[in-house]
Every structure is written in C-alpha cells, then in structure tokens.
C-alpha atoms as a PDB file:
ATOM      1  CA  UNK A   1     -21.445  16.624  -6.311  1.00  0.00           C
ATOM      2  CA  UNK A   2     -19.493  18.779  -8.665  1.00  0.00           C
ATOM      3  CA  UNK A   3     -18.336  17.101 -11.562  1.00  0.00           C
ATOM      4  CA  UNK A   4     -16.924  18.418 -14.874  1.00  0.00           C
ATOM      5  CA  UNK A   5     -18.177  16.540 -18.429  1.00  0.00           C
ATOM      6  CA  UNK A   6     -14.163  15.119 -18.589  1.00  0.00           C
ATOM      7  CA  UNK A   7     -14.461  14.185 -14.760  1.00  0.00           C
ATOM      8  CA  UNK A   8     -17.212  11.845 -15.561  1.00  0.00           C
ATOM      9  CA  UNK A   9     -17.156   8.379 -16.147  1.00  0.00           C
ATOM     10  CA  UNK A  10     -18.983   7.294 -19.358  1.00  0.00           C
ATOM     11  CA  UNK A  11     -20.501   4.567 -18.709  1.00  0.00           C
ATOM     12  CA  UNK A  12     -22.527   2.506 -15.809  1.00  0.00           C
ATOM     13  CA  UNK A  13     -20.054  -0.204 -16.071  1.00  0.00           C
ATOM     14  CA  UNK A  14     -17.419   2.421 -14.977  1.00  0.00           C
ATOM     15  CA  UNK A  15     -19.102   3.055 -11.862  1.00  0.00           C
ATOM     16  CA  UNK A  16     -19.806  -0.788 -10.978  1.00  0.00           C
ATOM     17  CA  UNK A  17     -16.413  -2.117 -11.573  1.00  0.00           C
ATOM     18  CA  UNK A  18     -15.211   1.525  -9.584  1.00  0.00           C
ATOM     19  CA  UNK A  19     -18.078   0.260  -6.683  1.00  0.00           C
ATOM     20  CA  UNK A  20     -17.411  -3.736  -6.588  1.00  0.00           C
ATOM     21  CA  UNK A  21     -13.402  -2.741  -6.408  1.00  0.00           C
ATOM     22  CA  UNK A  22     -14.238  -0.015  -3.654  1.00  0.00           C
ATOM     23  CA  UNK A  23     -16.695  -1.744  -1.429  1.00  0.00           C
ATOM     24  CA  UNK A  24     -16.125  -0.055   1.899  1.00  0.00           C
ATOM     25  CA  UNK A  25     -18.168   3.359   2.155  1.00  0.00           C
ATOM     26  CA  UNK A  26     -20.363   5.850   4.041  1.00  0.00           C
ATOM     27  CA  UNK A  27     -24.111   5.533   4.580  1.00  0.00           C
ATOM     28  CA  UNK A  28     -25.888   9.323   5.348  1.00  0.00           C
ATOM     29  CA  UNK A  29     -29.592  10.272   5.944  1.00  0.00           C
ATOM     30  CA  UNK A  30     -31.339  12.262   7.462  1.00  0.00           C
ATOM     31  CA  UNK A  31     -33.722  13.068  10.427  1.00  0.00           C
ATOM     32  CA  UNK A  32     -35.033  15.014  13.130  1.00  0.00           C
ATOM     33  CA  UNK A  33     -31.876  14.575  15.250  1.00  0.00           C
ATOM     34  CA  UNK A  34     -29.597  16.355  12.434  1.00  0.00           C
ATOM     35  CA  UNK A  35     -27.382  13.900   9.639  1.00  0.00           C
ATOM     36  CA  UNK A  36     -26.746  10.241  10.536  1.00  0.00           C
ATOM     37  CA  UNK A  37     -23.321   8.856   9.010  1.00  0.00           C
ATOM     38  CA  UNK A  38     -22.026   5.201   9.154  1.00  0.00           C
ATOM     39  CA  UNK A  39     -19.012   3.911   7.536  1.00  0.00           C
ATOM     40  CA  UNK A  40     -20.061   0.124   6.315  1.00  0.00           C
ATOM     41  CA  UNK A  41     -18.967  -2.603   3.359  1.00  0.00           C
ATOM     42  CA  UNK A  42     -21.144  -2.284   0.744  1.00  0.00           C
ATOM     43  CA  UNK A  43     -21.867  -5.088  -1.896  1.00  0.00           C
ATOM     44  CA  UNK A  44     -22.988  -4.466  -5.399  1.00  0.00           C
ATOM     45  CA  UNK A  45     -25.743  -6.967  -7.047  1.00  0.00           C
ATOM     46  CA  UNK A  46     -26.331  -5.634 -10.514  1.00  0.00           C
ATOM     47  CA  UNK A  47     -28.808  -7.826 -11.263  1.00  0.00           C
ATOM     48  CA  UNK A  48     -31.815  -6.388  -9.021  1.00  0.00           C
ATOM     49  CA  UNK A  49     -33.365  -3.180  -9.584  1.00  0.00           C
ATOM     50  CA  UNK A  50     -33.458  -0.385 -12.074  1.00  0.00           C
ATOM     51  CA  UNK A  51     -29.451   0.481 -11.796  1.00  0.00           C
ATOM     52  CA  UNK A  52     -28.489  -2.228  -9.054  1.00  0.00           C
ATOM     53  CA  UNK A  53     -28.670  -2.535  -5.463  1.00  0.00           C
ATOM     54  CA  UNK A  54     -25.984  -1.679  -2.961  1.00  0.00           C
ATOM     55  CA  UNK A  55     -26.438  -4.488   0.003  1.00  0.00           C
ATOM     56  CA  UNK A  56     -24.889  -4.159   3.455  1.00  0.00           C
ATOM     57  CA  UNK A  57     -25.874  -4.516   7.071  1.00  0.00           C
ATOM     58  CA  UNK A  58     -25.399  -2.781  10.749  1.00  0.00           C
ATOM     59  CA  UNK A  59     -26.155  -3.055  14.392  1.00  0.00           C
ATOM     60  CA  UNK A  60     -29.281  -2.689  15.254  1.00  0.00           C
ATOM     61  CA  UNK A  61     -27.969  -1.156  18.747  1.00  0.00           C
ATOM     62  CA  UNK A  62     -26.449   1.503  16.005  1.00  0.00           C
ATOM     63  CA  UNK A  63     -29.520   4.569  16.185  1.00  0.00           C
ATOM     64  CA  UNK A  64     -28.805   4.840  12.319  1.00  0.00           C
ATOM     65  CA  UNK A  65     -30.729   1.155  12.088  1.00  0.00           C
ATOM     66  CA  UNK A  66     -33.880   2.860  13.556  1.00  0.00           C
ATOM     67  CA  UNK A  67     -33.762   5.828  10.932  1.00  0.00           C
ATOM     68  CA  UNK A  68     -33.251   3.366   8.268  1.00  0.00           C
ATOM     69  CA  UNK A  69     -36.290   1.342   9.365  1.00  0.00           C
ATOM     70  CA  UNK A  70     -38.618   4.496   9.423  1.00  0.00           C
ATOM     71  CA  UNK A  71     -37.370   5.098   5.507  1.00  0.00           C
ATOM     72  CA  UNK A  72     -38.353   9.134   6.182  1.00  0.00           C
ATOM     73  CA  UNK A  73     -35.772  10.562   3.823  1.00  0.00           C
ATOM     74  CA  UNK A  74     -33.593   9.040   0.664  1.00  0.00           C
ATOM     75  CA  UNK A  75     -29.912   7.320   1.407  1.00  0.00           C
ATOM     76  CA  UNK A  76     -26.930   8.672   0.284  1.00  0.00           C
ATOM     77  CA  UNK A  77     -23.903   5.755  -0.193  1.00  0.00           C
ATOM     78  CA  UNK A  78     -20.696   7.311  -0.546  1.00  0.00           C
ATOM     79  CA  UNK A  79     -17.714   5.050  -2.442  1.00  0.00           C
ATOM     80  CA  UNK A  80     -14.770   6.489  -2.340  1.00  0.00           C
ATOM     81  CA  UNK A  81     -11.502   4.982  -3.952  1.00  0.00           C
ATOM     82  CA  UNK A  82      -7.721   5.902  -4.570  1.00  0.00           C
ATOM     83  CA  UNK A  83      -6.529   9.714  -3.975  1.00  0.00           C
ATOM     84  CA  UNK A  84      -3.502  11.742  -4.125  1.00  0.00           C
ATOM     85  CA  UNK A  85      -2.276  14.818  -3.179  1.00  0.00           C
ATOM     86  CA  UNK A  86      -0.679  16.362  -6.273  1.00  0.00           C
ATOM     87  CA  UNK A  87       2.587  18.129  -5.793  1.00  0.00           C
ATOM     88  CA  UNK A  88       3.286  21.343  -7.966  1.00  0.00           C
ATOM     89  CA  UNK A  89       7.097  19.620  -8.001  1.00  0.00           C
ATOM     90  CA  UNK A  90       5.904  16.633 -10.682  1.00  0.00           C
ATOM     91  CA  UNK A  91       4.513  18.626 -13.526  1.00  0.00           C
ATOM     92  CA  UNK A  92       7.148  19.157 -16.322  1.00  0.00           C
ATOM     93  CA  UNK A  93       7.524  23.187 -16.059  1.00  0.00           C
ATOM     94  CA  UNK A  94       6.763  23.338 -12.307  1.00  0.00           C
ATOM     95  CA  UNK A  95       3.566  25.518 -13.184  1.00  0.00           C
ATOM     96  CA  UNK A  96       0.413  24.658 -12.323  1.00  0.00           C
ATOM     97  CA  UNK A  97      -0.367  24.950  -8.698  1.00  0.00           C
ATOM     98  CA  UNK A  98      -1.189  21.858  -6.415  1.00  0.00           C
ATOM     99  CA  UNK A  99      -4.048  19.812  -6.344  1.00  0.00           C
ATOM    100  CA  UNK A 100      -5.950  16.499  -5.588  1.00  0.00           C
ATOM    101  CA  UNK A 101      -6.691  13.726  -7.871  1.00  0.00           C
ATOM    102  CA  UNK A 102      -8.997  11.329  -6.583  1.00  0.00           C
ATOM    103  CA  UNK A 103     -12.106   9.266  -7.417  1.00  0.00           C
ATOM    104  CA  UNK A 104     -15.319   8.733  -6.012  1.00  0.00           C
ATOM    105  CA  UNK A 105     -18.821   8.044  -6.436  1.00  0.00           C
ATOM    106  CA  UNK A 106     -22.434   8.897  -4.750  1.00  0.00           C
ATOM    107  CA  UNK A 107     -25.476   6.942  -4.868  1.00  0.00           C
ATOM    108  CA  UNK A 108     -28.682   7.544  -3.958  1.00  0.00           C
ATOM    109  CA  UNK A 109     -31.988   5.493  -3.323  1.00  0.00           C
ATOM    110  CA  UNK A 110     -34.449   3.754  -0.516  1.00  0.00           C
ATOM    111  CA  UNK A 111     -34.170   1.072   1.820  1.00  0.00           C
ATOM    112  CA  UNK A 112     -35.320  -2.327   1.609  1.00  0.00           C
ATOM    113  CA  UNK A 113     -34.794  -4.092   4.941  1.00  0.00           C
ATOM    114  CA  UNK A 114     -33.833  -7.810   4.314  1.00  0.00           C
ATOM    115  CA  UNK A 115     -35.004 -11.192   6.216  1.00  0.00           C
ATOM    116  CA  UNK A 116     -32.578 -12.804   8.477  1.00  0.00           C
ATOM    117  CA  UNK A 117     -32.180 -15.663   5.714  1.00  0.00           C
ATOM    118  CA  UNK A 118     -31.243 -13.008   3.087  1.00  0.00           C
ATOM    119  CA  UNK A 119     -29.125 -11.203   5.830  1.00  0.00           C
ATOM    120  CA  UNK A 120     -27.546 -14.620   6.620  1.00  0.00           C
ATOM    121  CA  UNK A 121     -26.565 -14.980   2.250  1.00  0.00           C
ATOM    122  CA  UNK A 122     -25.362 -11.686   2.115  1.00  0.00           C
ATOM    123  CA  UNK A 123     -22.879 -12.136   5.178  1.00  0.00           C
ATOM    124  CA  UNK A 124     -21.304 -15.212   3.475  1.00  0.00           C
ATOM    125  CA  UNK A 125     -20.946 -13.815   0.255  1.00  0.00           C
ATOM    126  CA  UNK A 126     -19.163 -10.777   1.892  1.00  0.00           C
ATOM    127  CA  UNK A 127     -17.111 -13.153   4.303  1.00  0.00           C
ATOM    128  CA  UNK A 128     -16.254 -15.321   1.119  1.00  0.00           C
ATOM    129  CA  UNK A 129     -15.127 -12.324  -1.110  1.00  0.00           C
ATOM    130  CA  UNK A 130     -12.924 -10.880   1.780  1.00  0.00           C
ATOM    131  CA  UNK A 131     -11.676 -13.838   2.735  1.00  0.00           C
ATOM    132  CA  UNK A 132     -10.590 -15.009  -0.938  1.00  0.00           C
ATOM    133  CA  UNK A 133      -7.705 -12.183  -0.276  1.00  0.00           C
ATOM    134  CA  UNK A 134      -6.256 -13.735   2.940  1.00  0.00           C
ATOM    135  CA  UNK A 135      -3.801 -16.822   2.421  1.00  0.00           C
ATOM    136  CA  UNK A 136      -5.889 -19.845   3.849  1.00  0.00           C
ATOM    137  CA  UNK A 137      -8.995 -17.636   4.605  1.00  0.00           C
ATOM    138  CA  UNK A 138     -11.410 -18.393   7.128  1.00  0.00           C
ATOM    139  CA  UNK A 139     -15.203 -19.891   6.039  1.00  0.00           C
ATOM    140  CA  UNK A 140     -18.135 -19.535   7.700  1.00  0.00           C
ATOM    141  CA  UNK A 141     -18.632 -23.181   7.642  1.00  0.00           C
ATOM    142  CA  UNK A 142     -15.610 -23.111  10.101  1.00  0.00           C
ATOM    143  CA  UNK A 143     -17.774 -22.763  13.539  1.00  0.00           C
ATOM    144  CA  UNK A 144     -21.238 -24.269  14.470  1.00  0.00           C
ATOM    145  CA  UNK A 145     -24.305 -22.911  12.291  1.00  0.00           C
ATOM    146  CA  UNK A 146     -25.992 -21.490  15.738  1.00  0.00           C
ATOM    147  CA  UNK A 147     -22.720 -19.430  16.248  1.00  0.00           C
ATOM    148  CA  UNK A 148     -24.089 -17.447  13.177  1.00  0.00           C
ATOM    149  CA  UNK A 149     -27.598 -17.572  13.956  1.00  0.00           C
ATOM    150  CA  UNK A 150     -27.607 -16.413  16.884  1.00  0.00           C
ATOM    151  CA  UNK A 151     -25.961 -13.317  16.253  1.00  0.00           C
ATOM    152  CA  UNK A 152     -28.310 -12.405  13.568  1.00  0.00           C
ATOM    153  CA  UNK A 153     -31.502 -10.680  15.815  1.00  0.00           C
ATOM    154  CA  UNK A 154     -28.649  -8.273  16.429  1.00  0.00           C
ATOM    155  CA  UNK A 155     -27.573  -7.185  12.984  1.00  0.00           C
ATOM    156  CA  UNK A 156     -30.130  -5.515  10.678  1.00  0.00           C
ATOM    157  CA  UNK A 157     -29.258  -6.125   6.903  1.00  0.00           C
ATOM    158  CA  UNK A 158     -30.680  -3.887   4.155  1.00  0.00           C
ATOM    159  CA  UNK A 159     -30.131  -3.386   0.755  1.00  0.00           C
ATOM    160  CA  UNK A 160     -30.311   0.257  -0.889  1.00  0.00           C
ATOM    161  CA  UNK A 161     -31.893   0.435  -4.398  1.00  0.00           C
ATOM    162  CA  UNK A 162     -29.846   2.884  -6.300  1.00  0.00           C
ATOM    163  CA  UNK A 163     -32.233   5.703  -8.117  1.00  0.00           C
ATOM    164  CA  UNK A 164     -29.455   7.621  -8.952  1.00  0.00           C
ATOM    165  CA  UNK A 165     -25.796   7.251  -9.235  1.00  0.00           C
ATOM    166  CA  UNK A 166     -22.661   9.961  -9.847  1.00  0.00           C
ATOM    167  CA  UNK A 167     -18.931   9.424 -10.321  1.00  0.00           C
ATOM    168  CA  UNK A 168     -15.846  11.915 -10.056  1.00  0.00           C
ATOM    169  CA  UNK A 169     -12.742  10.706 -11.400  1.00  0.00           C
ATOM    170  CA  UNK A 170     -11.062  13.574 -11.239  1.00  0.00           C
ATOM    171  CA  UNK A 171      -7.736  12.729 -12.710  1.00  0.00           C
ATOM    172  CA  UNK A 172      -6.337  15.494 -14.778  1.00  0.00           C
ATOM    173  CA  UNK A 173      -8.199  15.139 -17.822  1.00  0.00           C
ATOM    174  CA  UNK A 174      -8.583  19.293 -17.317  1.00  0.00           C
ATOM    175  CA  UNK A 175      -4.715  19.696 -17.238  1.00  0.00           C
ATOM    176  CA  UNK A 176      -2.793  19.483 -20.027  1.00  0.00           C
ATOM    177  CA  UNK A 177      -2.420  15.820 -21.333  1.00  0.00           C
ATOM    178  CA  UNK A 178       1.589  16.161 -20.713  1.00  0.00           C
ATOM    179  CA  UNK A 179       1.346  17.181 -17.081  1.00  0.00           C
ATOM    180  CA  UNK A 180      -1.376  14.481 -16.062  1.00  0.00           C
ATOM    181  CA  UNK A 181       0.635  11.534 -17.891  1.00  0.00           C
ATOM    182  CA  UNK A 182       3.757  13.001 -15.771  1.00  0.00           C
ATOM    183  CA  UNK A 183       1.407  12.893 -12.604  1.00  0.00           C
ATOM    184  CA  UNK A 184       0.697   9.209 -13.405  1.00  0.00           C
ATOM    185  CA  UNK A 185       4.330   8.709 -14.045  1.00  0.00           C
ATOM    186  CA  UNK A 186       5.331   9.338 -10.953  1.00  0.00           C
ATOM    187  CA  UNK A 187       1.902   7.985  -8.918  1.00  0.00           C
ATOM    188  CA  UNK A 188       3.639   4.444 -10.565  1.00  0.00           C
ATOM    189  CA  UNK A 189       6.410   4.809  -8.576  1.00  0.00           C
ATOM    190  CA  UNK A 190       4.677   5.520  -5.582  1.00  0.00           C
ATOM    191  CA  UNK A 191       5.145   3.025  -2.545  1.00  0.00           C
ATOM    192  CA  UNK A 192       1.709   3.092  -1.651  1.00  0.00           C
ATOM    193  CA  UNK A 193      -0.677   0.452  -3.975  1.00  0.00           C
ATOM    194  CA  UNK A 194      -3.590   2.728  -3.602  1.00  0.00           C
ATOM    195  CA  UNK A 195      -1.144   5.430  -4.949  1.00  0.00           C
ATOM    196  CA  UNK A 196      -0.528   3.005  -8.145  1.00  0.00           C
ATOM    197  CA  UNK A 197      -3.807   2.554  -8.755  1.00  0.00           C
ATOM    198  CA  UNK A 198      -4.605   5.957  -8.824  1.00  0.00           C
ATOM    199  CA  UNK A 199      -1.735   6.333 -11.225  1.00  0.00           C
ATOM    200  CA  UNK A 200      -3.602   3.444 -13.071  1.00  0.00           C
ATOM    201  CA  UNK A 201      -6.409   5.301 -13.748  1.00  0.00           C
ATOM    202  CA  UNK A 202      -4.478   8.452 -14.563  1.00  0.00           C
ATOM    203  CA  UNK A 203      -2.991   6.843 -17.278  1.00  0.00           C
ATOM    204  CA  UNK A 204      -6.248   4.869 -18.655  1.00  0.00           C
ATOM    205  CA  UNK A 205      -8.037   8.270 -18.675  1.00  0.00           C
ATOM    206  CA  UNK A 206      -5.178  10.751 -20.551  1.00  0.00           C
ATOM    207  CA  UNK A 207      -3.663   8.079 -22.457  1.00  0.00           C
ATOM    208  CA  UNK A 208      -5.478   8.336 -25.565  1.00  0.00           C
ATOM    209  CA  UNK A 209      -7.094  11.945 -25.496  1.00  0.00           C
ATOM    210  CA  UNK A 210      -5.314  14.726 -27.467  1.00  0.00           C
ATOM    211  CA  UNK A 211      -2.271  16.223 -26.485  1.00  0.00           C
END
C-alpha cells in the first residue's frame, strides 16, 4: 500500500481502535486457482501474539476454507473504514482538483485454525458485541445449546496472527491545513454518519498541525 509519512497513523493503538471500530473486512490469499477474496467480520484480540490476532470464521462449503487450511501462502485482511469523495466545490478558493479521503488498513500474517469450543467463544463474543447495538438484542442463550452446536462442523473458525500491519488515513494532511479543516467542515454536515466520522477524523488529524 502507498502511504505518505503524514498519511500514517503513529501509533499501534491508532490502528486497533481504527480495526475494533471497523470490524467488517476482506480476507485474500493466494493459490494455484488465481486470488481467493472473502468479505467476513473480523475481531481484534490484542492480547495474543506479537501485534494481535484478527479472529473470524467461514463456511467450510466456501473453497477459500480449504486454501486457508493448506496455509500455502500469507493472508492479507483488509479493514476499511469511512470515505469520501472530495468535491473541488468545498475548498475555500475552488483550487485544488478533486479527490478521495478515506481510511484504511492492511494486515498481514498466518492462519491458526481454531477448535469448535474456541469457534463456539468467538461466535458469542461477536453475536454479543453486534447485538449490544440493536434495542433489546438477541443472545445466544435465546435458543437450545444443540441449535448452536450443531451448526458448528459447518463453519471453520480461524484466527490470523498479524506479522505486519499498515494504515492510510489519508485525510488531507498533504493539502493545505485551511482547505482540509474546510473539507471536515462540511463532511460534519453531511447526512451520512460514516460521512461525519470521516469528517471526525479530518478534523483530529489537521487540527493542531501548522497552518
């Protein structure tokens, strides 16, 4: 990925608190059929590993299960977050030319493939954090323990130990700090929350660099 020194984030932290609030993403590898890509949820545990361990889970009817069992090549987990197309129209003098802002980051590492009682854990924490969002969410605990079980032999959890991790927030920091702080400006009024949030970050990135 190509990232400019002001494009990237300073510190792990950044890119944990950017993956735990960004948790759906996209799962690549290779092999001898050409790329495999799957979009899945993807849970951050900080506390295993050298830099953490990304933890999610797929069908095992999916083809992309059996090239994550063989483990031939590394896994690349793609996170992205808010984005914006940037009109020409919000900078103060009208010229700079368009652009993107947006935010993402890559990580890469190898497979572990878990037991059916870690795979079990790991559904219920991501049923319980997803849930916590939905006025009187629904628990696990809801329907018969064997209505879980059962489905398990068809769902291969894994958890991908991160070797290497890189973040773009690419959010104006190579604009002048007048024109980026307008771009947030008007990314706050923005009907869209995702929109807002990129605005967010706009701001918490130019705010206190020179003018």
């Amino acid at each position: 990925m190509f990232v400019r020194p002001c494009w990237e984030p300073k510190t792990t932290n950044e890119l944990y608190d950017f993956i735990d609030a960004n948790p759906w993403g996209l799962v690549v590898n290779n092999s001898d059929r050409g790329p495999f890509a799957t979009n899945l949820p993807l849970l951050l545990d900080r506390s295993k590993g050298k830099h953490g361990v990304l933890v999610s889970h797929l069908a095992t009817a999916n083809e992309h299960a059996r090239v994550l069992r063989e483990g031939r090549s590394p896994t690349l987990a793609i996170l992205e977050g808010p984005y914006a197309y940037v009109t020409s129209s919000w900078y103060p003098n009208r010229d700079m030319p368009p652009t993107y802002y947006y935010t993402a980051v890559h990580c890469y590492g190898q497979i572990r493939l878990q037991s059916q009682a870690e795979l079990e854990h790991w559904l219920g924490v991501l049923t319980d954090r997803m849930e916590s969002q939905v006025t009187n969410g629904w628990k696990m605990s809801e329907i018969p323990h064997r209505d879980i079980t059962r489905r398990l032999p068809f769902i291969m959890g894994f958890e991908l130990e991160i070797e290497r991790m890189e973040g773009k927030f690419k959010l104006g920091q190579d604009e002048p700090k007048k024109d980026a702080m307008a771009v947030a400006g008007q990314l706050a009024q923005a009907d869209d929350p995702l929109h807002r949030a990129l605005g967010r970050m706009v701001d918490q990135y130019n705010a206190n660099r020179p003018a």
